[in-house]
N, C-alpha and C. Protein backbone atom coordinates (compact mmCIF):
# COMPACT_ATOMS: atom_id res chain seq x y z
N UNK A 1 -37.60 20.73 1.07
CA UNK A 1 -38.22 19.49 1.48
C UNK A 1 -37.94 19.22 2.95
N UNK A 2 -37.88 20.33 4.37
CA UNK A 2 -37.85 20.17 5.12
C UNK A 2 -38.49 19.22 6.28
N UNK A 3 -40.04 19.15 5.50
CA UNK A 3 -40.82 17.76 5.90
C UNK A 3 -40.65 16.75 5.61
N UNK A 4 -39.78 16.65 4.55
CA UNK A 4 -39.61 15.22 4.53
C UNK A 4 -38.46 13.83 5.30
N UNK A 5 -38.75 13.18 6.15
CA UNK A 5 -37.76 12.61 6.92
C UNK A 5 -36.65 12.08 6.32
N UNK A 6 -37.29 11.57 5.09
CA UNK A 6 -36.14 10.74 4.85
C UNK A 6 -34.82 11.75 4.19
N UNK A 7 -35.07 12.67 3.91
CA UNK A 7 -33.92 14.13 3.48
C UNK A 7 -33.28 14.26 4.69
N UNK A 8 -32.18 14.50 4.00
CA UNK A 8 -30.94 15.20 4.96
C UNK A 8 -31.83 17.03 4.99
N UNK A 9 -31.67 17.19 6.52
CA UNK A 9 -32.54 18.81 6.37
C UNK A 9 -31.98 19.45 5.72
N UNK A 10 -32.73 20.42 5.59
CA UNK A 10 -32.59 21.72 4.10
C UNK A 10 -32.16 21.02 2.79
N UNK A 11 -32.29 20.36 2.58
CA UNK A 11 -32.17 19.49 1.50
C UNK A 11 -33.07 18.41 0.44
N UNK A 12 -32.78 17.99 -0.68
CA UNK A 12 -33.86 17.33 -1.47
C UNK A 12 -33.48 15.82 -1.51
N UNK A 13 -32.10 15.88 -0.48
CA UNK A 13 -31.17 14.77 -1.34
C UNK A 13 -31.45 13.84 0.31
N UNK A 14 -31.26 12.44 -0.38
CA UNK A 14 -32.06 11.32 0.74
C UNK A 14 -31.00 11.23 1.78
N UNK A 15 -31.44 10.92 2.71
CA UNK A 15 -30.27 10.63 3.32
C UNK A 15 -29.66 9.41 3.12
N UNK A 16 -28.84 8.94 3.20
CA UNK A 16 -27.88 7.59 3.02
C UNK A 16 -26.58 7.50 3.54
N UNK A 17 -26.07 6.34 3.87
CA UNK A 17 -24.79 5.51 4.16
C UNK A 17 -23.76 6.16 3.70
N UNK A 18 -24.28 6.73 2.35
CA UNK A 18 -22.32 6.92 1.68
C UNK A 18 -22.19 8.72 2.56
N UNK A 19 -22.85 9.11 2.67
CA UNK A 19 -23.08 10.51 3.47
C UNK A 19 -23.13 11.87 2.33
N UNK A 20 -23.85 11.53 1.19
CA UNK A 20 -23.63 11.98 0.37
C UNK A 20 -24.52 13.37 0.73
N UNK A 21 -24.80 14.70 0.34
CA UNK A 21 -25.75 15.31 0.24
C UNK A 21 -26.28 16.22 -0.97
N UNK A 22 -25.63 15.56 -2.30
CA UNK A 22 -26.13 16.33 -3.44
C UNK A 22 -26.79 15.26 -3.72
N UNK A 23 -28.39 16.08 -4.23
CA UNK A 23 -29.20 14.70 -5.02
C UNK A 23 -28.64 14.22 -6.24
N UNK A 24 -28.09 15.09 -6.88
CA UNK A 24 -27.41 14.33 -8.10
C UNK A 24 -26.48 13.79 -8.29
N UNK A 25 -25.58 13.64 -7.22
CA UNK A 25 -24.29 13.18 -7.06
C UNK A 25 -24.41 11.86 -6.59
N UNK A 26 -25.91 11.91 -5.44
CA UNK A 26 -26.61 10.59 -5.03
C UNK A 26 -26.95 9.82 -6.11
N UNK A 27 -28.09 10.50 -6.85
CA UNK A 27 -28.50 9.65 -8.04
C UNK A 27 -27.76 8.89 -9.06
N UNK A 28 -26.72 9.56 -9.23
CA UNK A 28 -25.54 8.72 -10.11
C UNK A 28 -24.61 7.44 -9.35
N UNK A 29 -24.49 7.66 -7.83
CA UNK A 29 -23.66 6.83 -7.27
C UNK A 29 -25.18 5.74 -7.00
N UNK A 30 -26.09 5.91 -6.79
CA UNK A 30 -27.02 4.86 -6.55
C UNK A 30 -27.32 4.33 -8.02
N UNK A 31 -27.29 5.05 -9.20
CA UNK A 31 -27.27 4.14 -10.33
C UNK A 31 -26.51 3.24 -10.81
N UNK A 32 -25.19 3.21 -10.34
CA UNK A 32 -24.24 2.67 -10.17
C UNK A 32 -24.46 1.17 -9.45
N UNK A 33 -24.41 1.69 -8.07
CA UNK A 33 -24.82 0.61 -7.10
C UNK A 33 -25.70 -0.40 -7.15
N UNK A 34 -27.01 0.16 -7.52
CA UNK A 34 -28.47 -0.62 -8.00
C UNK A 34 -28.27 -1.23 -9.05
N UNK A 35 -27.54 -1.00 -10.17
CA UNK A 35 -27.28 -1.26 -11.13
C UNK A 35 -26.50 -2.66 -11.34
N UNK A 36 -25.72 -2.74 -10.66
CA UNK A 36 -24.89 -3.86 -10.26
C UNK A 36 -25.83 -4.98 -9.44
N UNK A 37 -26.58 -4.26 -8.33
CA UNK A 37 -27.59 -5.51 -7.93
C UNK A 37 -28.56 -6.10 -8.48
N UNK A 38 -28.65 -4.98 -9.77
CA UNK A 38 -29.99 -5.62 -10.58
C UNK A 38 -29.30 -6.77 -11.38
N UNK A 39 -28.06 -6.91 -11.49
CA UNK A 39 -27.38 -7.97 -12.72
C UNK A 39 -27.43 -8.93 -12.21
N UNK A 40 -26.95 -8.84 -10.54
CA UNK A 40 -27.00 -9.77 -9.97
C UNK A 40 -28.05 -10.75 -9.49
N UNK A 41 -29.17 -9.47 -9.29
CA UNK A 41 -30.19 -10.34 -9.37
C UNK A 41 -31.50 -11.27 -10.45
N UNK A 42 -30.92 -10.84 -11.61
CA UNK A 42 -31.32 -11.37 -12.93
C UNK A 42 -30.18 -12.60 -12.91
N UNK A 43 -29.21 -12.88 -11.94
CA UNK A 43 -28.71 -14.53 -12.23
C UNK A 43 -28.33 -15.60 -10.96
N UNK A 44 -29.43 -14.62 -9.97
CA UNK A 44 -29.78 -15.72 -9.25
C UNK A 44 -30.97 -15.44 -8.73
N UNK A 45 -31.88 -16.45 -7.85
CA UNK A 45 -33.40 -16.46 -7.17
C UNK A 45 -33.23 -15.56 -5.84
N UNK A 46 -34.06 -14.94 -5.31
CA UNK A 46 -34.47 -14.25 -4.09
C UNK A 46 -35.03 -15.27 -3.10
N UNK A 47 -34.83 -15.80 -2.26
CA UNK A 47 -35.71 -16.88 -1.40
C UNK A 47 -36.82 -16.00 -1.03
N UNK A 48 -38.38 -16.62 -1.35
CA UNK A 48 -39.28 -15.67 -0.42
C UNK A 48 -40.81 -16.38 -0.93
N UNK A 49 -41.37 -16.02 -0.62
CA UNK A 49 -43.04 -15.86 -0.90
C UNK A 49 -43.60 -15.48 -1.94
N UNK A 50 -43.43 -14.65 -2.55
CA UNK A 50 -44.13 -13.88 -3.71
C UNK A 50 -44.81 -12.63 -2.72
N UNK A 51 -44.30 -12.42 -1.99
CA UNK A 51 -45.16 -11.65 -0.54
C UNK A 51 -44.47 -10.49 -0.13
N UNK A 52 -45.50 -9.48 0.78
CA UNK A 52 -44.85 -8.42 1.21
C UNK A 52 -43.40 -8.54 1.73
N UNK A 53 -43.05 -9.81 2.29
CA UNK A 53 -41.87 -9.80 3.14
C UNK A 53 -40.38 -10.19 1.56
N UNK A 54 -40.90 -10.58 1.02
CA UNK A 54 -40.39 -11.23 -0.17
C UNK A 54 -40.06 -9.66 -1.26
N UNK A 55 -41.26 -8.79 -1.40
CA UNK A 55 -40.24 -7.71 -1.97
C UNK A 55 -39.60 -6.71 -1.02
N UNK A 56 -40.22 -6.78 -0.04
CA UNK A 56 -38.86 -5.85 0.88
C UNK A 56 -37.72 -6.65 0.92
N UNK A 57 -37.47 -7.70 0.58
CA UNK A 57 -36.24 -8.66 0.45
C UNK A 57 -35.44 -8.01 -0.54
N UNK A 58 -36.22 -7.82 -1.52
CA UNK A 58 -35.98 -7.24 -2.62
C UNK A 58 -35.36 -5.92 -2.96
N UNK A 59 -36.25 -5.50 -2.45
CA UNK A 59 -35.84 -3.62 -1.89
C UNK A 59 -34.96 -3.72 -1.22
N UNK A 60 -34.15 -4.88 -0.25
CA UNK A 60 -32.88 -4.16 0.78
C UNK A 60 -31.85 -4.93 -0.03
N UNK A 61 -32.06 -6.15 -0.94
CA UNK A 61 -31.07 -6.49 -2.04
C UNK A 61 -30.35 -5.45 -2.51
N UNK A 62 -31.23 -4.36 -3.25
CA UNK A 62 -30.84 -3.54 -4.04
C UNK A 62 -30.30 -2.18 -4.03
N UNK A 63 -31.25 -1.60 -2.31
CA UNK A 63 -30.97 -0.02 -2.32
C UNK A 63 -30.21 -0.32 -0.61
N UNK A 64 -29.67 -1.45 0.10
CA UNK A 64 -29.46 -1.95 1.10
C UNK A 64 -28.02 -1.46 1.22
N UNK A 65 -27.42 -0.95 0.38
CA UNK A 65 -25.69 -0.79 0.73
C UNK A 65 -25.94 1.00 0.66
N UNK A 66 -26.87 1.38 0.62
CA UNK A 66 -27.13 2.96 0.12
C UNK A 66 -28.26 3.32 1.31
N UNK A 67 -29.02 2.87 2.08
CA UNK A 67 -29.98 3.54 2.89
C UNK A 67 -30.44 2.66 3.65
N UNK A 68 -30.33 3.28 5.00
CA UNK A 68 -30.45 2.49 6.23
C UNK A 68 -32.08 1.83 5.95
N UNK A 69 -32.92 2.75 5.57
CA UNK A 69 -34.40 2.46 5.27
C UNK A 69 -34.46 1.36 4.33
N UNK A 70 -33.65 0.60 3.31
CA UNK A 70 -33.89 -0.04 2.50
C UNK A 70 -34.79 -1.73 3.66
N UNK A 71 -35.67 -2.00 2.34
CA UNK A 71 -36.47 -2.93 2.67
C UNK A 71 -37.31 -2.41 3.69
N UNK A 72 -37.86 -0.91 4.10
CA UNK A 72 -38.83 -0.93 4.98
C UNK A 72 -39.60 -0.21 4.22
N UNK A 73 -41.65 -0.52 4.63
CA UNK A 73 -42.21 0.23 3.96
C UNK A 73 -42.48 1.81 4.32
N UNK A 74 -42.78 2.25 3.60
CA UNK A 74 -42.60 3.91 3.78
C UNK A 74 -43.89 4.65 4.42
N UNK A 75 -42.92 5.32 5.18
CA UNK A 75 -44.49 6.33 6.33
C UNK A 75 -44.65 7.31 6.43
N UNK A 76 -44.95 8.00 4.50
CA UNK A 76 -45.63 9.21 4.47
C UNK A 76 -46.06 9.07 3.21
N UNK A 77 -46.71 10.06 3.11
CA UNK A 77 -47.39 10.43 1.48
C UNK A 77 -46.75 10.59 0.70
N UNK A 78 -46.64 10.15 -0.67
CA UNK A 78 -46.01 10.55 -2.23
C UNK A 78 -46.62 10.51 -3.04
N UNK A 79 -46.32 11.64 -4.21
CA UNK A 79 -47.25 11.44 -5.16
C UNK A 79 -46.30 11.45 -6.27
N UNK A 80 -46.47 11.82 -7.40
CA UNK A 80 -46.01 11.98 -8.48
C UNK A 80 -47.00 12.67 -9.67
N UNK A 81 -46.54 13.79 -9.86
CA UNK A 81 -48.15 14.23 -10.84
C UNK A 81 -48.89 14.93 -10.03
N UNK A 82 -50.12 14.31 -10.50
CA UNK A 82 -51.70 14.21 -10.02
C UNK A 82 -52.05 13.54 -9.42
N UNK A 83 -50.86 11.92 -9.10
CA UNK A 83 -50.98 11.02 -8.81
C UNK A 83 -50.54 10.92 -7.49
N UNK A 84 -51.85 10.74 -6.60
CA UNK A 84 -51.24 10.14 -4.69
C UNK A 84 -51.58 8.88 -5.08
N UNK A 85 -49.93 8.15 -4.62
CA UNK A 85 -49.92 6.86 -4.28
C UNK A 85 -50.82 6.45 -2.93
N UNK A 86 -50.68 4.93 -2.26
CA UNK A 86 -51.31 4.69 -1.28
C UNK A 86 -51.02 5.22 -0.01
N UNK A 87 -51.97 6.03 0.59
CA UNK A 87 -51.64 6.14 1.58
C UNK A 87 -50.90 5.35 2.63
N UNK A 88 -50.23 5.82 3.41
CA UNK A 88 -49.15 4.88 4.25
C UNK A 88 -49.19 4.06 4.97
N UNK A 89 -50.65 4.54 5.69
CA UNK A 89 -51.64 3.98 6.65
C UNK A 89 -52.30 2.39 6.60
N UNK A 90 -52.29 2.64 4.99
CA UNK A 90 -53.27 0.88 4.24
C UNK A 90 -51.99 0.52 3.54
N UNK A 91 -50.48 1.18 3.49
CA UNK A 91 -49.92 0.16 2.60
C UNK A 91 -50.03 -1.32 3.20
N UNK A 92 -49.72 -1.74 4.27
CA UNK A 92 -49.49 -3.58 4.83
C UNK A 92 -50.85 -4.16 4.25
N UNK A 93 -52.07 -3.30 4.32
CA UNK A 93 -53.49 -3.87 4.32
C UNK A 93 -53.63 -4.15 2.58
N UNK A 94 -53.12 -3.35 1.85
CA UNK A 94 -52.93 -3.02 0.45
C UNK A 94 -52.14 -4.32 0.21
N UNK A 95 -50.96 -4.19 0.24
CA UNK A 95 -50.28 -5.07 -0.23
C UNK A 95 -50.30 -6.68 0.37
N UNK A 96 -51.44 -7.10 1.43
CA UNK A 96 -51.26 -8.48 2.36
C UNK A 96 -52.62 -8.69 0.50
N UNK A 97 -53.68 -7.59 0.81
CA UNK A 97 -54.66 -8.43 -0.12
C UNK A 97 -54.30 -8.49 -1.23
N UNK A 98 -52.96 -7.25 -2.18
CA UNK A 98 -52.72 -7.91 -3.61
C UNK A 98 -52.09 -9.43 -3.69
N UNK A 99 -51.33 -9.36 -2.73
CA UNK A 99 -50.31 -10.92 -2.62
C UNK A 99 -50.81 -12.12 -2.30
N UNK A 100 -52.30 -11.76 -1.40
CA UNK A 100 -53.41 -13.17 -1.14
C UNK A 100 -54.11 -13.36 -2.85
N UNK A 101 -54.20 -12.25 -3.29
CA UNK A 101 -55.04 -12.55 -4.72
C UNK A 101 -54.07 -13.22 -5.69
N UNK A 102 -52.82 -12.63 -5.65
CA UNK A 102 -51.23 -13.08 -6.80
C UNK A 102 -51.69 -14.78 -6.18
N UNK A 103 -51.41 -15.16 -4.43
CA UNK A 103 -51.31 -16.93 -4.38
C UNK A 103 -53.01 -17.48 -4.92
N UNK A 104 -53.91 -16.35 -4.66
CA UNK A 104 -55.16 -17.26 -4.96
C UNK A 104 -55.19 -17.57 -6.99
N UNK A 105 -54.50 -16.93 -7.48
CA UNK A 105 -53.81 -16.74 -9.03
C UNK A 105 -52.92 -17.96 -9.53
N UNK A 106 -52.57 -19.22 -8.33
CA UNK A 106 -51.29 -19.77 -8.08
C UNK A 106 -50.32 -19.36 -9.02
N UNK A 107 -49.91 -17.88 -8.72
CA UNK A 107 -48.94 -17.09 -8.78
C UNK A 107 -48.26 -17.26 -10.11
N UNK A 108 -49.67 -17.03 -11.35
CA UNK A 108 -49.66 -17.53 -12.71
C UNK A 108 -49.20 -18.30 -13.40
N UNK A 109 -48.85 -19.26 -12.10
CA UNK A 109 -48.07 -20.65 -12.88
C UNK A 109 -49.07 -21.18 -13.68
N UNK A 110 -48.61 -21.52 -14.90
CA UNK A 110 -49.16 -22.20 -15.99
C UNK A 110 -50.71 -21.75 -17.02
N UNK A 111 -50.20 -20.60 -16.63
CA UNK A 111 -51.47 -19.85 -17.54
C UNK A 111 -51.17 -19.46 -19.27
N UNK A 112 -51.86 -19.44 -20.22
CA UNK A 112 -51.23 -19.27 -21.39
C UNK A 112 -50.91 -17.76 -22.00
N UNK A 113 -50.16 -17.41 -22.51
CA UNK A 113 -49.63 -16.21 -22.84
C UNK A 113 -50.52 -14.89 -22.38
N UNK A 114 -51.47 -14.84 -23.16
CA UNK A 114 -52.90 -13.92 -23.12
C UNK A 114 -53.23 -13.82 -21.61
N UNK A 115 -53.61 -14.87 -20.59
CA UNK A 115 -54.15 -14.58 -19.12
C UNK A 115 -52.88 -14.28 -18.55
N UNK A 116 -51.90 -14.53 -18.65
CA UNK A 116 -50.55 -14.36 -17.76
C UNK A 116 -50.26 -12.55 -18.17
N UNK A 117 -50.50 -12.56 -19.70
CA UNK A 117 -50.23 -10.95 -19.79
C UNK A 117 -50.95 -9.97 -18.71
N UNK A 118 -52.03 -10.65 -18.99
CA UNK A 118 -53.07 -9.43 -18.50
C UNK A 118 -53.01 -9.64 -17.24
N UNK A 119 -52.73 -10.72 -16.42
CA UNK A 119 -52.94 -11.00 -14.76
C UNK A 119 -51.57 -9.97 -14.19
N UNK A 120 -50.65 -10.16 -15.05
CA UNK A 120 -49.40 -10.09 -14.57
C UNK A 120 -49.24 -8.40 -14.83
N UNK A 121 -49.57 -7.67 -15.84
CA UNK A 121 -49.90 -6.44 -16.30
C UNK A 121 -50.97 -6.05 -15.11
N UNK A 122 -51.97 -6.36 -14.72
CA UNK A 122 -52.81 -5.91 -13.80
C UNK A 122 -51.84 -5.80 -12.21
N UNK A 123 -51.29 -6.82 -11.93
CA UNK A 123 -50.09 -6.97 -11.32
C UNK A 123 -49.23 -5.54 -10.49
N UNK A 124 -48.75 -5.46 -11.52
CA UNK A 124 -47.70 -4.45 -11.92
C UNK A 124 -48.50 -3.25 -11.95
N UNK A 125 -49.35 -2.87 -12.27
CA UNK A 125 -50.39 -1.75 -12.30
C UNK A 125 -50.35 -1.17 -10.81
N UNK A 126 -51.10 -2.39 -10.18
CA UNK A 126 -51.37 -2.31 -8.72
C UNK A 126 -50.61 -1.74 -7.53
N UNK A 127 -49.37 -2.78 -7.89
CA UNK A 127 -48.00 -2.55 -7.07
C UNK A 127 -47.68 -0.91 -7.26
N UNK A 128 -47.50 -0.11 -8.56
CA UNK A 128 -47.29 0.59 -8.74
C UNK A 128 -47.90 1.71 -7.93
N UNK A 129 -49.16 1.40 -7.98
CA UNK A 129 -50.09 2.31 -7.64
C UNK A 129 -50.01 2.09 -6.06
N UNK A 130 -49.29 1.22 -5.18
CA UNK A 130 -49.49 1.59 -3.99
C UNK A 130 -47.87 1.86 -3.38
N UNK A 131 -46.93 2.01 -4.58
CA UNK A 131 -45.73 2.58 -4.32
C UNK A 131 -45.10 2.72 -2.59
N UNK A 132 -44.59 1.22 -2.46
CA UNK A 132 -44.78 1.23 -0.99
C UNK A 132 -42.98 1.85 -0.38
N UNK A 133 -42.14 2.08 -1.25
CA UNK A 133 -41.22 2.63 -0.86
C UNK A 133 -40.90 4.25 -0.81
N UNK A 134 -40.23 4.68 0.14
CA UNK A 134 -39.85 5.77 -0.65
C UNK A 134 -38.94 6.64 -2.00
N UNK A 135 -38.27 5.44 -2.03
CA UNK A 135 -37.50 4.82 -3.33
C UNK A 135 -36.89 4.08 -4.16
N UNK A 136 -36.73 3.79 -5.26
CA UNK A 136 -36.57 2.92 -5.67
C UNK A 136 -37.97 1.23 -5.94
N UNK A 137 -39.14 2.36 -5.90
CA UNK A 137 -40.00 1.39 -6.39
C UNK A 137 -40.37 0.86 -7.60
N UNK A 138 -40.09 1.23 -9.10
CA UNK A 138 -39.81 0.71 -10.16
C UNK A 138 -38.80 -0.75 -10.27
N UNK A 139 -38.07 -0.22 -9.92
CA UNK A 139 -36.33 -1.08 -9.78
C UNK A 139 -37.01 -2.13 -9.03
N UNK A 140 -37.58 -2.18 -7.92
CA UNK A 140 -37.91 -3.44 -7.18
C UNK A 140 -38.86 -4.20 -7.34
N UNK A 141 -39.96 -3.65 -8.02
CA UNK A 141 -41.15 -4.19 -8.85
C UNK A 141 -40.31 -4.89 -10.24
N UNK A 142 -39.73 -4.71 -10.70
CA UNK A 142 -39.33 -4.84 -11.55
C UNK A 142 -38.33 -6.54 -11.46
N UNK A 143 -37.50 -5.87 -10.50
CA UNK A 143 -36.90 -7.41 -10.18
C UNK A 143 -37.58 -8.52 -9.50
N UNK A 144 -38.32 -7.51 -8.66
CA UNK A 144 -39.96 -8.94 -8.36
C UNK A 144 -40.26 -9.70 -9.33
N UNK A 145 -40.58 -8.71 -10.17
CA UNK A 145 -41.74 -9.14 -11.15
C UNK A 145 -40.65 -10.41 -11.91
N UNK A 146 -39.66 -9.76 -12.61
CA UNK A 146 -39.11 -10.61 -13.15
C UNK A 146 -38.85 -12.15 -12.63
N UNK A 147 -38.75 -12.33 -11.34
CA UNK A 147 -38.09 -13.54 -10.65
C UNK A 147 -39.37 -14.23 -10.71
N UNK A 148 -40.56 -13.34 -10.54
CA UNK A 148 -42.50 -14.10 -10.56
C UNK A 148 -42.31 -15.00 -11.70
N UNK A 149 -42.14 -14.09 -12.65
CA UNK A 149 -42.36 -14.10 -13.98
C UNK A 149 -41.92 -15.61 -14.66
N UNK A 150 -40.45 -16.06 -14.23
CA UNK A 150 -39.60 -17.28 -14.37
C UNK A 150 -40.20 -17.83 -13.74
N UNK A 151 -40.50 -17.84 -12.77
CA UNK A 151 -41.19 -18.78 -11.54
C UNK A 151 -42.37 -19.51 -12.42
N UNK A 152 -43.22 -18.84 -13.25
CA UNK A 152 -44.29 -18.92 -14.24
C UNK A 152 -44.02 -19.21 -15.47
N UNK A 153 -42.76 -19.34 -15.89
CA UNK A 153 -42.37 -19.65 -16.99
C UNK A 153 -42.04 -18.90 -17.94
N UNK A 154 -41.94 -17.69 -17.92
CA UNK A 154 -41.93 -16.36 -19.05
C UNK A 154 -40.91 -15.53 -18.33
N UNK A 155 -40.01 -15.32 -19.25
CA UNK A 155 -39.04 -14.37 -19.41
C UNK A 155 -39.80 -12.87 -19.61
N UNK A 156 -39.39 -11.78 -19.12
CA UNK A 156 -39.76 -10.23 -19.16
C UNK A 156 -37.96 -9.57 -19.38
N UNK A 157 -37.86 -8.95 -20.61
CA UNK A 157 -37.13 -7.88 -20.99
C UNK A 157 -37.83 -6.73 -20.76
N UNK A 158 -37.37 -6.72 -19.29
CA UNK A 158 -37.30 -5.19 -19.27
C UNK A 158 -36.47 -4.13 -19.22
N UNK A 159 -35.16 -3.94 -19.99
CA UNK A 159 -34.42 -3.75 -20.63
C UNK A 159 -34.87 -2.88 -22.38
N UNK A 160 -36.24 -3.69 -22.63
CA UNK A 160 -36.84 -3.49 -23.89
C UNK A 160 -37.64 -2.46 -23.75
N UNK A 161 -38.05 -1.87 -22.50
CA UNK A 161 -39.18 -1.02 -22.01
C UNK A 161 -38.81 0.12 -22.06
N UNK A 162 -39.01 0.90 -22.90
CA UNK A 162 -39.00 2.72 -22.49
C UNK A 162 -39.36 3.15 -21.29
N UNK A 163 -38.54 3.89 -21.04
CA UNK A 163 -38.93 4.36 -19.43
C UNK A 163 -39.96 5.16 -19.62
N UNK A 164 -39.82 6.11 -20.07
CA UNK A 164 -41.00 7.53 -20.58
C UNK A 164 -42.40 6.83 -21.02
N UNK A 165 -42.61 5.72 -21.86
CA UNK A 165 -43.55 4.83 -22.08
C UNK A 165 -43.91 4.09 -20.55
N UNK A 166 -42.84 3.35 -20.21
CA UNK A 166 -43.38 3.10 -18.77
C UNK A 166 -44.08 3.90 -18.37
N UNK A 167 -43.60 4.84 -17.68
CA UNK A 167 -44.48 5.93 -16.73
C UNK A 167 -45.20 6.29 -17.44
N UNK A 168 -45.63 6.59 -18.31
CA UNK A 168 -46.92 7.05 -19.27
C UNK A 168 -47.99 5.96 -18.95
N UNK A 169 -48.00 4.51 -19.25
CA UNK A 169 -48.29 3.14 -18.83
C UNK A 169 -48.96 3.56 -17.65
N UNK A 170 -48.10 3.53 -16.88
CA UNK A 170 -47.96 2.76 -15.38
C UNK A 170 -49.48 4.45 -14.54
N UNK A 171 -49.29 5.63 -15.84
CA UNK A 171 -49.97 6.37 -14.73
C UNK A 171 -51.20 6.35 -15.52
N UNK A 172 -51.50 5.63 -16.83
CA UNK A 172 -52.57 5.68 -17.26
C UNK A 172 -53.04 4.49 -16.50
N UNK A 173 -52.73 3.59 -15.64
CA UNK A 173 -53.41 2.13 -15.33
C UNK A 173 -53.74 2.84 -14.15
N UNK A 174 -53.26 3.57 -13.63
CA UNK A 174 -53.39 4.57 -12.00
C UNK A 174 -54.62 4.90 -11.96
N UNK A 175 -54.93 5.74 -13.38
CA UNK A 175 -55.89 6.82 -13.05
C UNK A 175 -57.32 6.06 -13.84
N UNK A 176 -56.70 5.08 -14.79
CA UNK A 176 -58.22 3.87 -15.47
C UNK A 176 -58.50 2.94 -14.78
N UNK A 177 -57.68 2.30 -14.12
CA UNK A 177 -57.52 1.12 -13.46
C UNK A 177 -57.70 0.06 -14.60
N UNK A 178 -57.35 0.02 -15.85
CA UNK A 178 -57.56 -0.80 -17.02
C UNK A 178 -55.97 -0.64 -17.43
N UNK A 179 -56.12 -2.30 -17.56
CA UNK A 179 -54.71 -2.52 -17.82
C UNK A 179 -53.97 -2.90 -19.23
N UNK A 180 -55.10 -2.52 -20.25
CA UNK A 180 -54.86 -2.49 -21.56
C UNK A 180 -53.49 -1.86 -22.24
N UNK A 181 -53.35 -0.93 -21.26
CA UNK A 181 -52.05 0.07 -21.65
C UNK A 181 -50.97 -0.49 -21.29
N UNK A 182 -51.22 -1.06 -20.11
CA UNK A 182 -49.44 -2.06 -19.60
C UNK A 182 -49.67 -3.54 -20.27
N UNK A 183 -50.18 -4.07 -20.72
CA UNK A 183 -50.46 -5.46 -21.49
C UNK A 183 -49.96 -4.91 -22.82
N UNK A 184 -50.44 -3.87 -23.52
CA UNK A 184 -49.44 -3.74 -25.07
C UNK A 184 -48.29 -3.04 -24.64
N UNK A 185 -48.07 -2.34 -23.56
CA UNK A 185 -46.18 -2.08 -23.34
C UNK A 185 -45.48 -3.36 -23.12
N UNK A 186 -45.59 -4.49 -22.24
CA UNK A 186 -45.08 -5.72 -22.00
C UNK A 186 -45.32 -6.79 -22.99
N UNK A 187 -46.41 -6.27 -23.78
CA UNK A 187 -46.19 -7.97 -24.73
C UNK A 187 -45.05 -8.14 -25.60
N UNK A 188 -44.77 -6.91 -26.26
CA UNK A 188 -43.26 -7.57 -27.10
C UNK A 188 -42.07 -7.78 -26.23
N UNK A 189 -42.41 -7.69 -24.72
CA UNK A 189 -41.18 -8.10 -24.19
C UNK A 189 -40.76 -9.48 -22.99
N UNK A 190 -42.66 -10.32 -23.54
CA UNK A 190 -42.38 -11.23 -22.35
C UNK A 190 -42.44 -12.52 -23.29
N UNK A 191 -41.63 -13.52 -23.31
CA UNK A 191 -41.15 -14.39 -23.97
C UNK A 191 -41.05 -15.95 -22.91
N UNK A 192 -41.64 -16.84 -23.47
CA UNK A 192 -41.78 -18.35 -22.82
C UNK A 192 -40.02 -18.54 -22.52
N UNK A 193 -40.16 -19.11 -21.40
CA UNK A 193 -38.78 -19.57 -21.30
C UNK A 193 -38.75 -21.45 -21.57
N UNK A 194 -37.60 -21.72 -22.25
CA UNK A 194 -37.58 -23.19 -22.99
C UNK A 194 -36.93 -23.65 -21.84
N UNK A 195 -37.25 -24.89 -21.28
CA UNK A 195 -36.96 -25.58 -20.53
C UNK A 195 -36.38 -26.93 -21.06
């Protein structure tokens, strides 16, 4: 992976802070790390927008003690699969118009179970599909989503989510753009919160 910048050269493994250079030695110490910010951030709020600047907030919350890059968007190609994410070029342009459509949505406050699934599932589809980090874009969609989610009144266990089902999900909404498949992965796990 000599083209790729964000690698330490001759190497697969990212570069980062702790100066690590085995990817797997990385991957376990960042599961660790992330892991701990995700708890943290399931018990308190993110100050922000619902906006591009609001999940890179997000993204340097989490992968911010591990990579100088955390919270910036990413400037090259990735795919996964079959699947090219957004090019690098339209991510700001990508993500200014999903986040004008989320406030023109008023950011599903007060919608009833059924439109919030599917707005919020279409959501999550999107984001996915324009994968604006070079890592750690699940994890940060995820804690987005969740903090949206309260904001709107509904709790999301995602905790309850198969990962392997996720990505199965997340690459069938990629390649249909129908979000039928992430609306029955999330419904048994998004729950009204009692006030």
């Amino acid at each position: 992976m000599d083209d790729d910048p964000y690698c330490w050269p001759g190497t697969n493994c990212l570069r980062n802070k702790l100066g690590i250079r085995d990817a797997e030695e990385l991957a376990a110490v960042e599961h660790t790390i992330v892991g701990l910010q995700r708890i943290r951030l399931t018990t308190r709020s993110l100050p922000g927008a619902f906006d591009t600047a609001h999940l890179q907030r997000f993204h340097r919350a989490l992968f911010g003690d591990i990579y100088d890059w955390a919270g910036t968007i990413r400037n090259i190609r990735m795919a996964k699969g079959t699947s090219t994410f957004c090019l690098p070029q339209f991510l700001h342009e990508q993500l200014a118009e999903l986040f004008a459509g989320l406030a023109a949505d008023g950011y599903l406050i007060g919608l009833a179970r059924g439109p919030f699934l599917e707005r919020f599932a279409t959501l999550y589809g999107e984001l996915n599909a324009l994968h604006p980090f070079r890592e750690g874009n699940g994890r940060t969609q995820q804690a987005f989503l969740r903090q949206l989610a309260a904001a709107a009144g509904w709790k999301i266990r995602w905790d309850d989510v198969d990962k392997q089902d996720n990505d199965e999900a997340c690459a069938a909404y990629f390649n249909t753009q129908k979000a039928k498949i992430l609306i029955d992965l999330l419904a048994p796990t998004v729950l009204p919160i009692i006030r």
